[in-house]
N, C-alpha and C. Protein backbone atom coordinates (compact mmCIF):
# COMPACT_ATOMS: atom_id res chain seq x y z
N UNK A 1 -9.67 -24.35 -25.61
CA UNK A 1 -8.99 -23.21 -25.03
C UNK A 1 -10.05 -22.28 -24.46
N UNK A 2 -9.74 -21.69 -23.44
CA UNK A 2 -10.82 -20.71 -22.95
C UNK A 2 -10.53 -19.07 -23.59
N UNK A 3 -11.87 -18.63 -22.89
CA UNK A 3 -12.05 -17.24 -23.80
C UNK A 3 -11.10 -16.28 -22.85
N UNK A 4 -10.91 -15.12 -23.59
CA UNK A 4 -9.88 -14.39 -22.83
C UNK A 4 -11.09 -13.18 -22.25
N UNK A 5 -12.06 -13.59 -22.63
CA UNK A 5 -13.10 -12.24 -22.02
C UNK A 5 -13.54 -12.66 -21.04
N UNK A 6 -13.33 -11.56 -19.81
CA UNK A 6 -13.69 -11.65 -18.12
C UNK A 6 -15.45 -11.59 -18.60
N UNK A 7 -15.75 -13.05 -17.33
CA UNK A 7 -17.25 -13.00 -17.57
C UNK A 7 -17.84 -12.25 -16.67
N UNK A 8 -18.81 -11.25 -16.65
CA UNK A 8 -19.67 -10.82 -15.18
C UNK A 8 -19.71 -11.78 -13.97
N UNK A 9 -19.42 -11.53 -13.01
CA UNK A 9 -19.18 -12.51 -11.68
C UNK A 9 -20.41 -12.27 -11.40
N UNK A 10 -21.20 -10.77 -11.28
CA UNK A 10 -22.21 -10.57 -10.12
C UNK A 10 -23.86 -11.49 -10.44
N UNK A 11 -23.58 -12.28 -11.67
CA UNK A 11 -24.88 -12.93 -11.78
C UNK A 11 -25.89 -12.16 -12.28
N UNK A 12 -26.09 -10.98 -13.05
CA UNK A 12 -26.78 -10.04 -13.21
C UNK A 12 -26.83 -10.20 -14.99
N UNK A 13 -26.08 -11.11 -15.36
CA UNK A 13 -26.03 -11.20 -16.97
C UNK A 13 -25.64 -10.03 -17.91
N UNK A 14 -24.65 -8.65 -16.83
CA UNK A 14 -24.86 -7.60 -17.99
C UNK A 14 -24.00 -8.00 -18.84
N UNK A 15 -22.83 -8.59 -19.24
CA UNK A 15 -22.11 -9.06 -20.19
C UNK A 15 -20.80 -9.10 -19.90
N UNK A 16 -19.92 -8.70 -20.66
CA UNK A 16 -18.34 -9.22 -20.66
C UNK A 16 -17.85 -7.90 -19.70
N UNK A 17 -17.27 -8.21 -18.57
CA UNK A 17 -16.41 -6.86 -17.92
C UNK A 17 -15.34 -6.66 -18.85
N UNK A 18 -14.91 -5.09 -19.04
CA UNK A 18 -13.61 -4.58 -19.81
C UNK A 18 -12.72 -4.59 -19.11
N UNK A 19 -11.55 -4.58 -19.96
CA UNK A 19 -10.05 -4.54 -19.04
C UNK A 19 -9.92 -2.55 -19.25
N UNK A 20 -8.94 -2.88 -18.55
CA UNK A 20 -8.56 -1.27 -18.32
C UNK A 20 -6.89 -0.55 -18.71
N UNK A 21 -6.59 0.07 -19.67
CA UNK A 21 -5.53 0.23 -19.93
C UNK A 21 -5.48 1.58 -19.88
N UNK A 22 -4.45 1.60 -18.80
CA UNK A 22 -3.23 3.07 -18.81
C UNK A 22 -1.86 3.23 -19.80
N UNK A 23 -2.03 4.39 -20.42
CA UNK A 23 -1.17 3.91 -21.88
C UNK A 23 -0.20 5.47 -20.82
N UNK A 24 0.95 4.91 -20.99
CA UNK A 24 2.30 4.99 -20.92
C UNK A 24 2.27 5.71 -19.44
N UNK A 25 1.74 4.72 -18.36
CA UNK A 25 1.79 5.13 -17.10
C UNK A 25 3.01 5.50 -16.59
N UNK A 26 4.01 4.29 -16.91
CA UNK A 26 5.49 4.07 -16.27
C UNK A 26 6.65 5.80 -16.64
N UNK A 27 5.67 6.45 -17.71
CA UNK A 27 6.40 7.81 -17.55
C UNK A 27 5.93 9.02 -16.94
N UNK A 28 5.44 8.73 -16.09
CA UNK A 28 4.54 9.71 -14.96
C UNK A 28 5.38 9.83 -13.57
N UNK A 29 6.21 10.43 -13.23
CA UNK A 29 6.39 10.19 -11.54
C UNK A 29 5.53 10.48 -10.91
N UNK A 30 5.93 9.60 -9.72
CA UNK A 30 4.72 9.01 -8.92
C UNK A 30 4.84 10.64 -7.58
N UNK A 31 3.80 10.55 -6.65
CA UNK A 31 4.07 11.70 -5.71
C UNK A 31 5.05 11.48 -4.93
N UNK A 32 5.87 12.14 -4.11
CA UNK A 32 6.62 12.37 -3.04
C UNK A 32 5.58 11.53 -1.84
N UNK A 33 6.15 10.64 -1.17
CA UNK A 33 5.51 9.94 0.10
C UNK A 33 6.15 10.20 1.28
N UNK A 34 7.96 10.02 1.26
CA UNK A 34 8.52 9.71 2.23
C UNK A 34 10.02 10.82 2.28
N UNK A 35 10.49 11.35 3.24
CA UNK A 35 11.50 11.92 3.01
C UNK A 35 11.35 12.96 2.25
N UNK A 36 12.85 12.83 1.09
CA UNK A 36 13.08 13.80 0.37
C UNK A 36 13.36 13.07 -0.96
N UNK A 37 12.90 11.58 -1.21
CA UNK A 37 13.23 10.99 -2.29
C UNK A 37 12.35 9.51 -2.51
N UNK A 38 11.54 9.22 -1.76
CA UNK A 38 10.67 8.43 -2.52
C UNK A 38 9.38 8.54 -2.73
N UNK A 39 9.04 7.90 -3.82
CA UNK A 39 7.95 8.74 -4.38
C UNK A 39 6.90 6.89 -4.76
N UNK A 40 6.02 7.38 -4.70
CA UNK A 40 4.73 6.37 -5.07
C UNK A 40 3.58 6.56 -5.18
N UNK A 41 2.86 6.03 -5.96
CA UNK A 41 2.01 6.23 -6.78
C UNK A 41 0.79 5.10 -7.35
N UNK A 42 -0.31 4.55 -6.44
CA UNK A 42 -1.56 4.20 -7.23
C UNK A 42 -1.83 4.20 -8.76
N UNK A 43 -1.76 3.51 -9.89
CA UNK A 43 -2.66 3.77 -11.10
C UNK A 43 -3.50 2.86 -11.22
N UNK A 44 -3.79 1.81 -10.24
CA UNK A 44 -4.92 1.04 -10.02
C UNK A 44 -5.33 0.30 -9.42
N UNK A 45 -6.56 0.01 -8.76
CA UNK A 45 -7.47 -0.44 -7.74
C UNK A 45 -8.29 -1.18 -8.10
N UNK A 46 -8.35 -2.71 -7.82
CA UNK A 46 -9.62 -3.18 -7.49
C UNK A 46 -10.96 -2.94 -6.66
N UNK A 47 -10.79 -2.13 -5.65
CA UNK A 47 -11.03 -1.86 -4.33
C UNK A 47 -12.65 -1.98 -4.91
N UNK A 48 -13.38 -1.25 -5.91
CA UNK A 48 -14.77 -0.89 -6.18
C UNK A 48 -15.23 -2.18 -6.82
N UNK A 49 -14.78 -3.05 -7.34
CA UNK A 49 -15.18 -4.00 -7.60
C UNK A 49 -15.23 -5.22 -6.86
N UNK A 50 -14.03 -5.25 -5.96
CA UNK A 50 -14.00 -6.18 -4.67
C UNK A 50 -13.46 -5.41 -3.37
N UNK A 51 -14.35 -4.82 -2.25
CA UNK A 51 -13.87 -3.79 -1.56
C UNK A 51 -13.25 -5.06 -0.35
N UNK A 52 -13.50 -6.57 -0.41
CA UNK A 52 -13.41 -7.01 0.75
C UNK A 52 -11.95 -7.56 0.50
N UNK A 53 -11.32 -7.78 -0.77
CA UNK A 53 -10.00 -8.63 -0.93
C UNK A 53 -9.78 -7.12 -2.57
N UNK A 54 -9.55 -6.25 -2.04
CA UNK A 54 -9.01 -5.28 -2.87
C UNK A 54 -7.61 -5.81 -3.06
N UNK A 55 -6.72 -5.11 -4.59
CA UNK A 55 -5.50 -5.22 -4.97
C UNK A 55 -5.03 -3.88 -5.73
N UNK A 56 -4.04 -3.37 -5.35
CA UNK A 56 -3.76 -2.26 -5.53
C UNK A 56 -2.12 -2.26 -6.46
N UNK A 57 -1.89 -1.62 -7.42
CA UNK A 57 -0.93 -1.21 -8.44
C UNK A 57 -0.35 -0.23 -8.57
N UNK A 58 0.87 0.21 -8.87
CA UNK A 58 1.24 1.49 -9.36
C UNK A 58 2.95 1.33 -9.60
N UNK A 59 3.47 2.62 -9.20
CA UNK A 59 4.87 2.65 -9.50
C UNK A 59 5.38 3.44 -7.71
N UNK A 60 6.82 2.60 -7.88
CA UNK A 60 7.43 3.25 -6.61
C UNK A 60 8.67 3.71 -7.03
N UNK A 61 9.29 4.90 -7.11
CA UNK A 61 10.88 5.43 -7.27
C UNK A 61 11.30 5.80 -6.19
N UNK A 62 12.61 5.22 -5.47
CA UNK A 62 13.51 6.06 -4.92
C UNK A 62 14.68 6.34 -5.36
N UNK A 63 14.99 7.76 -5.34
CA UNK A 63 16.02 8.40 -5.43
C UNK A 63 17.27 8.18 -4.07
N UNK A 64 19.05 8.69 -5.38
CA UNK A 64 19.49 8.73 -3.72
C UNK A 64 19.53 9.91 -3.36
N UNK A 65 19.67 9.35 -1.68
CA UNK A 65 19.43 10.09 -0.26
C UNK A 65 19.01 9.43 0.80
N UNK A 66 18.36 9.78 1.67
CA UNK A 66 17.71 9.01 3.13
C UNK A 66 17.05 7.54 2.53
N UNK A 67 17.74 6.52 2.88
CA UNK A 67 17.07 5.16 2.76
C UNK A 67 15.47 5.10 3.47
N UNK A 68 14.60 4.50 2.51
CA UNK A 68 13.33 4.19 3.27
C UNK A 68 12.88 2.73 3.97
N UNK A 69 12.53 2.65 5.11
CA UNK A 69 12.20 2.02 5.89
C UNK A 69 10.84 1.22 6.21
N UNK A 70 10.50 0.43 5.86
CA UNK A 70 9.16 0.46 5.36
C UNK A 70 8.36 -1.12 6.10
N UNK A 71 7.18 -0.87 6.81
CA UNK A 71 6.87 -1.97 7.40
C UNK A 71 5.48 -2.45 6.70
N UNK A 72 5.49 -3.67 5.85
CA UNK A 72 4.44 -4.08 5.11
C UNK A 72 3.27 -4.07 5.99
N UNK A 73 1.96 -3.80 5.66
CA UNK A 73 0.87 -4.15 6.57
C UNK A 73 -0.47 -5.56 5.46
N UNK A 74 0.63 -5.39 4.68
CA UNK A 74 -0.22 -6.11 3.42
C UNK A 74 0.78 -7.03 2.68
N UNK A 75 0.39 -7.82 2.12
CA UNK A 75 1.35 -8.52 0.97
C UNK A 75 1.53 -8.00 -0.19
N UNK A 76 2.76 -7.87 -0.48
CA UNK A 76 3.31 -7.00 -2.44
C UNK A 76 4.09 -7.48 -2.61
N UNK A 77 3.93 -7.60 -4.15
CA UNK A 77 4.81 -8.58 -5.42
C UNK A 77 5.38 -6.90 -5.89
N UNK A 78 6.81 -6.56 -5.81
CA UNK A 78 7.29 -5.96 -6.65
C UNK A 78 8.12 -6.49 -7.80
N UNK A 79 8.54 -5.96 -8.91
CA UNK A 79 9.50 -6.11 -10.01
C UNK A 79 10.19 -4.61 -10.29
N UNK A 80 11.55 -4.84 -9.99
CA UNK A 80 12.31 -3.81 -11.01
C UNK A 80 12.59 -3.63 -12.26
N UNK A 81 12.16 -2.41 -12.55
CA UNK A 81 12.20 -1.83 -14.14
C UNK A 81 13.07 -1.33 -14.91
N UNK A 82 13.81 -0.24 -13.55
CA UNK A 82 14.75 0.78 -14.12
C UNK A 82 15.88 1.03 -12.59
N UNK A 83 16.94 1.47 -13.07
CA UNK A 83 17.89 1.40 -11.95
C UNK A 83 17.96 0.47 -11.26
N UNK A 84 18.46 0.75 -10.17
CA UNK A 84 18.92 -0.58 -8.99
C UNK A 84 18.69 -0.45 -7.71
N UNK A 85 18.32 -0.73 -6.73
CA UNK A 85 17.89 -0.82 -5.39
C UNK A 85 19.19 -2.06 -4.17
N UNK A 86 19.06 -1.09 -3.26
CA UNK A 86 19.62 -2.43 -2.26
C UNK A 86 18.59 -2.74 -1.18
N UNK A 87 18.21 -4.18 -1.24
CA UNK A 87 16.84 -3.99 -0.30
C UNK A 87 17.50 -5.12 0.71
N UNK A 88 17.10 -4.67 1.89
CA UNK A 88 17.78 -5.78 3.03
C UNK A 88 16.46 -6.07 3.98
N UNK A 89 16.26 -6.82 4.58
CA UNK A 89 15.38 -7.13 5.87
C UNK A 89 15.67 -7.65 6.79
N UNK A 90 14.48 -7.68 7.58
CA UNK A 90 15.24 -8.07 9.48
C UNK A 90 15.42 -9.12 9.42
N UNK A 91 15.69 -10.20 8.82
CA UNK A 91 16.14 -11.18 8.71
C UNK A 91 17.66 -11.49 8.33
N UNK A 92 17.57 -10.46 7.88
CA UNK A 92 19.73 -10.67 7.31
C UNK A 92 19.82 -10.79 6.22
N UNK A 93 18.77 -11.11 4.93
CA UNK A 93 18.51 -11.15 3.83
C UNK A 93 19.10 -9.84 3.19
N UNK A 94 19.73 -9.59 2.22
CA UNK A 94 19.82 -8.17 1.66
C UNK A 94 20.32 -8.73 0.04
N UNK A 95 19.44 -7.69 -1.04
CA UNK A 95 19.87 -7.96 -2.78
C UNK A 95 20.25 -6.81 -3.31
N UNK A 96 20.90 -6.44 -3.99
CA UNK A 96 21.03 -5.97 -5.08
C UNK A 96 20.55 -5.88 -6.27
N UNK A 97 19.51 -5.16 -6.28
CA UNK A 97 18.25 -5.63 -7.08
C UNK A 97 18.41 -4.89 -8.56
N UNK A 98 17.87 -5.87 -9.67
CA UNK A 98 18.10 -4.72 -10.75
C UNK A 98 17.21 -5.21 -11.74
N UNK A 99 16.99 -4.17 -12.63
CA UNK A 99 15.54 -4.89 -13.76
C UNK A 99 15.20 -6.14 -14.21
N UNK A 100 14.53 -6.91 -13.74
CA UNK A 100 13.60 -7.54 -14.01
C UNK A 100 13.75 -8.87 -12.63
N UNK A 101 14.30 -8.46 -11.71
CA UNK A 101 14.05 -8.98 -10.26
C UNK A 101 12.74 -8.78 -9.47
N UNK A 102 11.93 -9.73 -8.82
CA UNK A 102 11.48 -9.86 -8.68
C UNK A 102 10.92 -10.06 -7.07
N UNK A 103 10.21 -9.45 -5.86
CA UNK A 103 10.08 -9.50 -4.15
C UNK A 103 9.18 -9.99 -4.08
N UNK A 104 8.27 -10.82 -3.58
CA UNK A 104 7.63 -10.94 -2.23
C UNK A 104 7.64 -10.30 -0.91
N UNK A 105 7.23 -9.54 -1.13
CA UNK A 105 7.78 -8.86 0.40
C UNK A 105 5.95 -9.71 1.52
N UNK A 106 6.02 -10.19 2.26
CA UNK A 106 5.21 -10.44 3.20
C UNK A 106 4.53 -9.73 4.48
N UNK A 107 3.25 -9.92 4.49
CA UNK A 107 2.73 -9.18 5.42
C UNK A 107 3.63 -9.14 6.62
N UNK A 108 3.78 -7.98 7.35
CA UNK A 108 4.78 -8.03 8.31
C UNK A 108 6.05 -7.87 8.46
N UNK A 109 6.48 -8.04 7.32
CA UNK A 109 7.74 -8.05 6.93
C UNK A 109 8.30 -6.34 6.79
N UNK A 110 9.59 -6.37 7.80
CA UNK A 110 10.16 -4.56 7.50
C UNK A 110 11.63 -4.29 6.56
N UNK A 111 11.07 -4.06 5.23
CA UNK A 111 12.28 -3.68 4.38
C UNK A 111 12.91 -2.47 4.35
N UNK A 112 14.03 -2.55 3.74
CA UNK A 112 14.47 -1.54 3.95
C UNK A 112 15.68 -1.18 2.78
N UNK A 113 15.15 0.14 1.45
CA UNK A 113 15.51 0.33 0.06
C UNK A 113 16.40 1.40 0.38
N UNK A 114 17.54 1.22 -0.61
CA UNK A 114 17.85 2.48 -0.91
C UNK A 114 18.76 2.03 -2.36
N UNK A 115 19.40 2.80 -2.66
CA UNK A 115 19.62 3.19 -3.96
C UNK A 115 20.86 4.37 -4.31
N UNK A 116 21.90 3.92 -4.93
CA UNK A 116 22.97 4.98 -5.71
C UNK A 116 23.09 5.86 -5.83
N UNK A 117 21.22 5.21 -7.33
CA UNK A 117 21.73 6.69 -7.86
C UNK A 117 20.00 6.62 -8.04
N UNK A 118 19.00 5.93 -8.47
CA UNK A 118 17.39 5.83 -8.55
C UNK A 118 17.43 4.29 -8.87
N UNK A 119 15.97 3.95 -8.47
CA UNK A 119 15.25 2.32 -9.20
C UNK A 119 13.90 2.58 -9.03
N UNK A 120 13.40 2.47 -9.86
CA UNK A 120 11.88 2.18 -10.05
C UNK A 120 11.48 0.76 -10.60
N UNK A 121 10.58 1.03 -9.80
CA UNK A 121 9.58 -0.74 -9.66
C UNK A 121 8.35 -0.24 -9.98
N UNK A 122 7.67 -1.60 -10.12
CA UNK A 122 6.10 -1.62 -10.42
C UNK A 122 6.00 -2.71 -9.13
N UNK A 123 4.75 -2.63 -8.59
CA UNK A 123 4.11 -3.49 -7.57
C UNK A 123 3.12 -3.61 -7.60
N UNK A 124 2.40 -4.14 -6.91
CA UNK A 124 0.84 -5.36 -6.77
C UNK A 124 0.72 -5.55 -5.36
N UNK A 125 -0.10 -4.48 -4.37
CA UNK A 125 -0.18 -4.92 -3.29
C UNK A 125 -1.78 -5.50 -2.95
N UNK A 126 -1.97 -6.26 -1.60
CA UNK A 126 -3.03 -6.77 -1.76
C UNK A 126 -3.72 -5.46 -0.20
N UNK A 127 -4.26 -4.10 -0.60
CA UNK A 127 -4.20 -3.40 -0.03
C UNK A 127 -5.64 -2.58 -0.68
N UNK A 128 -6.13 -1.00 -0.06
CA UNK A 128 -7.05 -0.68 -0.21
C UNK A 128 -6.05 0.36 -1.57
N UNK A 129 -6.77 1.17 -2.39
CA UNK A 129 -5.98 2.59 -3.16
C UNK A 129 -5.77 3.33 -1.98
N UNK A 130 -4.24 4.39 -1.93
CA UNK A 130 -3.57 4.98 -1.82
C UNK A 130 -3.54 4.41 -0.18
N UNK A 131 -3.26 3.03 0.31
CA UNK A 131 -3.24 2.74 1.82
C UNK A 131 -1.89 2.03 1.78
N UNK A 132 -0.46 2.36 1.27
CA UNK A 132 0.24 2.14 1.62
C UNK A 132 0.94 3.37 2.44
């Protein structure tokens, strides 16, 4: 079985890289981005350790009100946590999304969320910190 400790990549022998834990991120709202109701939020970046294939994390809530419109420039894996979302795309595709569903949304790809009553997700984009 292999070890669960990340080895130094850079060849420099300093030893085992640490993991990084944010203890009880998911109860933080995230900032206001868009409108008058969605909000998102960075709590972590690869970017300093790999600035050329960075990956970026955090939380996204929208509230209801004005649906957001949103054109990927990057690839993101979201999952829903809490509430429910209706996400549709230019394709004709549209879900009803609810905790523990799971997107691909693709580079290029223009979605488009809204929501009842709120849904919050967690995501994984393959992007720089705060460049969505």
């Amino acid at each position: 079985m292999g070890s669960f400790i990340s080895k130094n990549k850079s060849g420099t022998g300093a030893g085992p890289v640490p993991m990084t834990h944010y203890a009880k991120a998911q109860s933080v709202k995230p900032p206001l981005i868009a409108n008058e109701n969605a909000f998102l939020g960075d709590v972590s970046s690869s970017e300093k350790l790999d600035p050329e294939k960075p990956i970026s994390a955090g939380f996204y809530r929208l509230e209801k009100g004005t649906p957001l419109v949103y054109d990927y420039t990057y690839h993101e894996m979201k999952i829903i946590l809490e509430g429910s979302f209706d996400i549709s795309d230019e394709a004709g595709n549209k879900v009803h999304a609810v905790p523990g569903d799971v997107f691909y949304f693709p580079k290029g790809s223009k979605i488009t969320f809204t929501t009842d009553d709120y849904g919050l997700a967690f995501y994984t984009g393959q992007r720089k910190k705060d460049g969505a």
